[in-house]
PDB file of N, CA and C in Angstrom:
ATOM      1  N   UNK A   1     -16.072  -4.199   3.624  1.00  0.00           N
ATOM      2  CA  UNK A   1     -15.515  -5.056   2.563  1.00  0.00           C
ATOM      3  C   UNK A   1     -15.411  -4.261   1.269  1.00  0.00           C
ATOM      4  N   UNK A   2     -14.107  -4.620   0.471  1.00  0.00           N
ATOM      5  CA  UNK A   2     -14.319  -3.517  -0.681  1.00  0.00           C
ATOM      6  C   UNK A   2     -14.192  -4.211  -1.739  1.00  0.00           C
ATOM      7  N   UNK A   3     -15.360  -3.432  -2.646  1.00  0.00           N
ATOM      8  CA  UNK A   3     -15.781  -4.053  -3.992  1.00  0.00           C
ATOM      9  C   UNK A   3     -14.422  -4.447  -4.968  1.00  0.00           C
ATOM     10  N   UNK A   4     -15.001  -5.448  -5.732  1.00  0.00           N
ATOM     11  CA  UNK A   4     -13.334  -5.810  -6.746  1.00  0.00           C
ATOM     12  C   UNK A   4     -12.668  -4.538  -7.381  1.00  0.00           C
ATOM     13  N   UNK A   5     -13.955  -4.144  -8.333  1.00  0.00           N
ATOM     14  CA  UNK A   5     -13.545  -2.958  -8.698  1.00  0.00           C
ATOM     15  C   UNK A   5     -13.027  -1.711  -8.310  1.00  0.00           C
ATOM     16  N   UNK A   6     -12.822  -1.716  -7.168  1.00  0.00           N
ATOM     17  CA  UNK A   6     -12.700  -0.494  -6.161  1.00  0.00           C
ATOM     18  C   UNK A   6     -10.982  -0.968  -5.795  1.00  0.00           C
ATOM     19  N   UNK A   7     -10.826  -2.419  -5.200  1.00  0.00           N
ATOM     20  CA  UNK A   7      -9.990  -2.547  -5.054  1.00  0.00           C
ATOM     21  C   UNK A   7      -9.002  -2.974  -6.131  1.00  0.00           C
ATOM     22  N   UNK A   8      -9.581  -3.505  -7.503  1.00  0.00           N
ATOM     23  CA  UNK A   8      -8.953  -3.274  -8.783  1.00  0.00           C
ATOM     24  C   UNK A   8      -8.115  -2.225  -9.131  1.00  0.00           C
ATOM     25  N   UNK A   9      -8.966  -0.854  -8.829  1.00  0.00           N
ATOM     26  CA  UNK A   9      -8.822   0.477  -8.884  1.00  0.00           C
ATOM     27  C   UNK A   9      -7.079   1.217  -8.392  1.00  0.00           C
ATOM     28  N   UNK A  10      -7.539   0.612  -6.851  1.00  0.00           N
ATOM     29  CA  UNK A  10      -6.403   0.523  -6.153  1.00  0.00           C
ATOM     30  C   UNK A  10      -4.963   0.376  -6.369  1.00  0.00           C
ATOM     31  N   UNK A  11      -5.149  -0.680  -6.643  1.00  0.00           N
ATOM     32  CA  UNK A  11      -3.796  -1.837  -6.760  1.00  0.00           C
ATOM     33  C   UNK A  11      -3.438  -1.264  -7.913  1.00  0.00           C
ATOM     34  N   UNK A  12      -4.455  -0.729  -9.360  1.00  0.00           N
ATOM     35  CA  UNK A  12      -3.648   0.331 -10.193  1.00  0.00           C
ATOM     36  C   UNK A  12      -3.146   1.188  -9.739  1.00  0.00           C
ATOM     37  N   UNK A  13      -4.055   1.988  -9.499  1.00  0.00           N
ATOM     38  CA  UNK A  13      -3.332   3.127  -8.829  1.00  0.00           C
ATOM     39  C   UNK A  13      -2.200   3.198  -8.131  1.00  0.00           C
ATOM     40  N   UNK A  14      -1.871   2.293  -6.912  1.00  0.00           N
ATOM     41  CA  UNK A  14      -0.905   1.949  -6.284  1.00  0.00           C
ATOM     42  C   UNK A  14       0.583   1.762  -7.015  1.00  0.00           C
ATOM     43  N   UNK A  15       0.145   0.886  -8.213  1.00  0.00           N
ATOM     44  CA  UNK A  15       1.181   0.489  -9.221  1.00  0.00           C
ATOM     45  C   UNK A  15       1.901   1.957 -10.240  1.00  0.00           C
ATOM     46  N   UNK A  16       0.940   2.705  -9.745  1.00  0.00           N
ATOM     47  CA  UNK A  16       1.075   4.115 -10.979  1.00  0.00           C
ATOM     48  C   UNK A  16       2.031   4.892 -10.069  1.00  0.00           C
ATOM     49  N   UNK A  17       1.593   5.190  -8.696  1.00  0.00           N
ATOM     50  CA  UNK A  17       2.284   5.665  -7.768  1.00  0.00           C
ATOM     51  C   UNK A  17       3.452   5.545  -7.296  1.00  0.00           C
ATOM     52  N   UNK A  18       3.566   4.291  -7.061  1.00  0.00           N
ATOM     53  CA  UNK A  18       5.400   3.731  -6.735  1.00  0.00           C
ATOM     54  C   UNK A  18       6.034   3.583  -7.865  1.00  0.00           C
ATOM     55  N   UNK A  19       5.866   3.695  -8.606  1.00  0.00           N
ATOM     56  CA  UNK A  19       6.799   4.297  -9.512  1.00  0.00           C
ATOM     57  C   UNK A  19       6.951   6.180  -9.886  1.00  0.00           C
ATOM     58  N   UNK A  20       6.425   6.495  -9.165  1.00  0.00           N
ATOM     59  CA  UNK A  20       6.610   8.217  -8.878  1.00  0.00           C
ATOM     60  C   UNK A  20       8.078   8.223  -8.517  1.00  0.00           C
ATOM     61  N   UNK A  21       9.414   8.951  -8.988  1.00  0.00           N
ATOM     62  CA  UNK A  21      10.207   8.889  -8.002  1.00  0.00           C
ATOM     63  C   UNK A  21      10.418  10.229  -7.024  1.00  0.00           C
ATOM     64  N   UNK A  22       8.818  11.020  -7.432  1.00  0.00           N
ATOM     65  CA  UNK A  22       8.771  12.015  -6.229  1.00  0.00           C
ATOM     66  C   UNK A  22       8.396  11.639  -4.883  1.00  0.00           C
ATOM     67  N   UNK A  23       7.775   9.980  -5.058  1.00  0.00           N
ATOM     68  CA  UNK A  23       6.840   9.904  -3.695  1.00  0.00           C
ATOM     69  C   UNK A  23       7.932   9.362  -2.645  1.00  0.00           C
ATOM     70  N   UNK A  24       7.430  10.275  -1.615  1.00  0.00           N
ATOM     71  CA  UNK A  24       8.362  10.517  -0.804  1.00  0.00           C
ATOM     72  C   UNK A  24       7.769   9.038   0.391  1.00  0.00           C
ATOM     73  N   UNK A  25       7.176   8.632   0.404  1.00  0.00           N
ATOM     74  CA  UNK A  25       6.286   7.470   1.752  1.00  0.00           C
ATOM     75  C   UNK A  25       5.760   6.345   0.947  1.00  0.00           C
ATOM     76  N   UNK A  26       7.252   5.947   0.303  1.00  0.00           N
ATOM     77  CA  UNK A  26       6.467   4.521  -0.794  1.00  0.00           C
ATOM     78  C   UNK A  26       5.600   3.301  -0.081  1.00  0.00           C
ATOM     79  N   UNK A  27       6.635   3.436   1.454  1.00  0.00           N
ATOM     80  CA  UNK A  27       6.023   2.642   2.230  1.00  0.00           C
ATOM     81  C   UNK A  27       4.636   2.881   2.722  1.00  0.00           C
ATOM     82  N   UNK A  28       4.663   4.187   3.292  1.00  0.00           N
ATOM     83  CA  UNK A  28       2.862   4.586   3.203  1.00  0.00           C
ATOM     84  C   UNK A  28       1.537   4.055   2.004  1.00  0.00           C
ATOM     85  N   UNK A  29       2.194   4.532   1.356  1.00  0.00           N
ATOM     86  CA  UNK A  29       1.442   3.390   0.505  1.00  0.00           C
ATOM     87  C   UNK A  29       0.650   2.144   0.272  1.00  0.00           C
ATOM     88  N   UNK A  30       2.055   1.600   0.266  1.00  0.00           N
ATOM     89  CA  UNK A  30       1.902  -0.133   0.198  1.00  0.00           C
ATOM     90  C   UNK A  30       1.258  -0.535   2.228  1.00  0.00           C
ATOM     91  N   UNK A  31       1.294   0.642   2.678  1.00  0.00           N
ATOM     92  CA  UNK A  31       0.251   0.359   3.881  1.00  0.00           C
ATOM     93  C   UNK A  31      -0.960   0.773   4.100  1.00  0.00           C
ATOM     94  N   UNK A  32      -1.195   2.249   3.075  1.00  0.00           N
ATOM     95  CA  UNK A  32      -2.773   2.457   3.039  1.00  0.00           C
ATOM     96  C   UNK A  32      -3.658   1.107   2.025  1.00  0.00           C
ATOM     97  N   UNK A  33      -2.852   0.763   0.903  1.00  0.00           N
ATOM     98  CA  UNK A  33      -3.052  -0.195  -0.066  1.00  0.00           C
ATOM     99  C   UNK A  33      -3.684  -1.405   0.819  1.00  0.00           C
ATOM    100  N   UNK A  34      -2.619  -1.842   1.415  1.00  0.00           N
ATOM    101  CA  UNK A  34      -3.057  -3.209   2.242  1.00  0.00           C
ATOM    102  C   UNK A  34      -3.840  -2.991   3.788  1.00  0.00           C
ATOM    103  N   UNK A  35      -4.414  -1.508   3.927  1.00  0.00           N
ATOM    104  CA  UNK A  35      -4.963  -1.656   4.920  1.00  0.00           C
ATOM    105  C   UNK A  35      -6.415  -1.472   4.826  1.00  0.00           C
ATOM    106  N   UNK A  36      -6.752  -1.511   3.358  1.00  0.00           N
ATOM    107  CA  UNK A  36      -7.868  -1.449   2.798  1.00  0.00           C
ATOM    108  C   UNK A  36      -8.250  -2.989   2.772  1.00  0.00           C
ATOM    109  N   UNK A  37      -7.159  -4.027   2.583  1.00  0.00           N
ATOM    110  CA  UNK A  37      -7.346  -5.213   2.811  1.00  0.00           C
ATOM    111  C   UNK A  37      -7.532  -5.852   3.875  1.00  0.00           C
ATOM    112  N   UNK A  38      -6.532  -5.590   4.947  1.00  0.00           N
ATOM    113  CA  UNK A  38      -6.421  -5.701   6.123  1.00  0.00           C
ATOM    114  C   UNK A  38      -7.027  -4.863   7.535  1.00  0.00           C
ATOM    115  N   UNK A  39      -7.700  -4.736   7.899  1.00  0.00           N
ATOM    116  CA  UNK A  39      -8.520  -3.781   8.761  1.00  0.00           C
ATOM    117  C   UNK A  39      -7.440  -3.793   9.995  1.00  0.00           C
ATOM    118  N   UNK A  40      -6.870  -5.013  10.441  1.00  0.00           N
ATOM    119  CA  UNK A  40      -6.465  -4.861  11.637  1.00  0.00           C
ATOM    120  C   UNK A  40      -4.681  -3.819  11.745  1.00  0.00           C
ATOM    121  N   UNK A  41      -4.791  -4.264  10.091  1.00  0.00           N
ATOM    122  CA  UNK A  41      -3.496  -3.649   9.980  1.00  0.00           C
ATOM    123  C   UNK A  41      -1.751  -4.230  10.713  1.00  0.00           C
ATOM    124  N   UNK A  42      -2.210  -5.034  11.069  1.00  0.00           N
ATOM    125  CA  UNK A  42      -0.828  -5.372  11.622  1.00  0.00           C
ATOM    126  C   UNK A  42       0.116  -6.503  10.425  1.00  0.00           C
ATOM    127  N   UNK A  43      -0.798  -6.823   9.810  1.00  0.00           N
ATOM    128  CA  UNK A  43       0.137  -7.353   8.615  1.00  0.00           C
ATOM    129  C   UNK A  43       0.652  -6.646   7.450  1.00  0.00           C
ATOM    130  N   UNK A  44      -0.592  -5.589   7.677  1.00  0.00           N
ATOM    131  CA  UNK A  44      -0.230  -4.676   6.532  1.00  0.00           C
ATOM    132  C   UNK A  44       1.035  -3.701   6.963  1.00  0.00           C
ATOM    133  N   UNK A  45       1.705  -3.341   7.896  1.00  0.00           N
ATOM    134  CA  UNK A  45       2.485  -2.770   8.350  1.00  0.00           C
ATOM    135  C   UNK A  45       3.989  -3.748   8.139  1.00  0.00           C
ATOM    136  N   UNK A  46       3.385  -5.099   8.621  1.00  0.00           N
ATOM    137  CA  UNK A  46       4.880  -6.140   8.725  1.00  0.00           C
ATOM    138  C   UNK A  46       5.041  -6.265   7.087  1.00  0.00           C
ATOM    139  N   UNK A  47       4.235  -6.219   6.461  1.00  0.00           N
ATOM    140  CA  UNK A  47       4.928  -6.559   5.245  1.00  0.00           C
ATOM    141  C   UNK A  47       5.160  -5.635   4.201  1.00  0.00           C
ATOM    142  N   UNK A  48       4.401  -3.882   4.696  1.00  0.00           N
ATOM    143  CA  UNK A  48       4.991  -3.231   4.105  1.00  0.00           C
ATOM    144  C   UNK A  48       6.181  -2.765   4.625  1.00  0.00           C
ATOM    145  N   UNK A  49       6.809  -2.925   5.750  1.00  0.00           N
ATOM    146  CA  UNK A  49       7.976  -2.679   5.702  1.00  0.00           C
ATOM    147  C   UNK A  49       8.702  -4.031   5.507  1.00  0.00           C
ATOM    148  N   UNK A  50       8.392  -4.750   5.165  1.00  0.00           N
ATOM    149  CA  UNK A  50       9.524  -5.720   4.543  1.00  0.00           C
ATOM    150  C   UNK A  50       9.456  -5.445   2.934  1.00  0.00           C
ATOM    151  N   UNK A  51       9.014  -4.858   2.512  1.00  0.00           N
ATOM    152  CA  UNK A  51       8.896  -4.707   1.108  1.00  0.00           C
ATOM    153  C   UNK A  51       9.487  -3.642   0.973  1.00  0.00           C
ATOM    154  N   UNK A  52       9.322  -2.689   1.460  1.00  0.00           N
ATOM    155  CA  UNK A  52       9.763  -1.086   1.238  1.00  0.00           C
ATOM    156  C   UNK A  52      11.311  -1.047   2.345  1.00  0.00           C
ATOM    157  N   UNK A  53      11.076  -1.481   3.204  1.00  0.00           N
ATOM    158  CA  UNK A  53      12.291  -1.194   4.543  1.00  0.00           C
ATOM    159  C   UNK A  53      11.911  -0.321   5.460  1.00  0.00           C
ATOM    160  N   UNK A  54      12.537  -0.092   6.402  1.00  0.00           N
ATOM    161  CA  UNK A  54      11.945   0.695   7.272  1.00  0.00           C
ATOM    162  C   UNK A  54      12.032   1.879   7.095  1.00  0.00           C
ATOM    163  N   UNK A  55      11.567   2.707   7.142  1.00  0.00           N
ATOM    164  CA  UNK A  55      11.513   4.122   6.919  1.00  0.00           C
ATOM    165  C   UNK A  55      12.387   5.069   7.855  1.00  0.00           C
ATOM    166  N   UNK A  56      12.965   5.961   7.101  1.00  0.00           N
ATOM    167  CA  UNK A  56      13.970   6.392   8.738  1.00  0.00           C
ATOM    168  C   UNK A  56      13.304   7.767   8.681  1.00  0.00           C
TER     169      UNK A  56
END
């Protein structure tokens, strides 16, 4: 389980990042992000690619 602050941390960070327009795996991201939330990961995958698109 991860602390608020930790995952506070995150979700900044996250926010600092996608707006990089070097980062090349925005979608990676928004799936390491939510798989810190999600352990099983399968939501975190469906909805980062509905957010980002699929990655080609």
């Amino acid at each position: 389980q991860a602390s608020e602050p930790d995952l506070t941390s995150k979700i900044k960070n996250f926010g600092a990042s996608s707006l990089n327009p070097n980062d090349k795996d925005p979608a990676g991201d928004v799936f390491d992000l939510l798989m810190s939330i999600d352990k099983t990961g399968k939501r975190a995958k469906a909805f980062a690619t509905a957010l980002v698109g699929e990655q080609q």
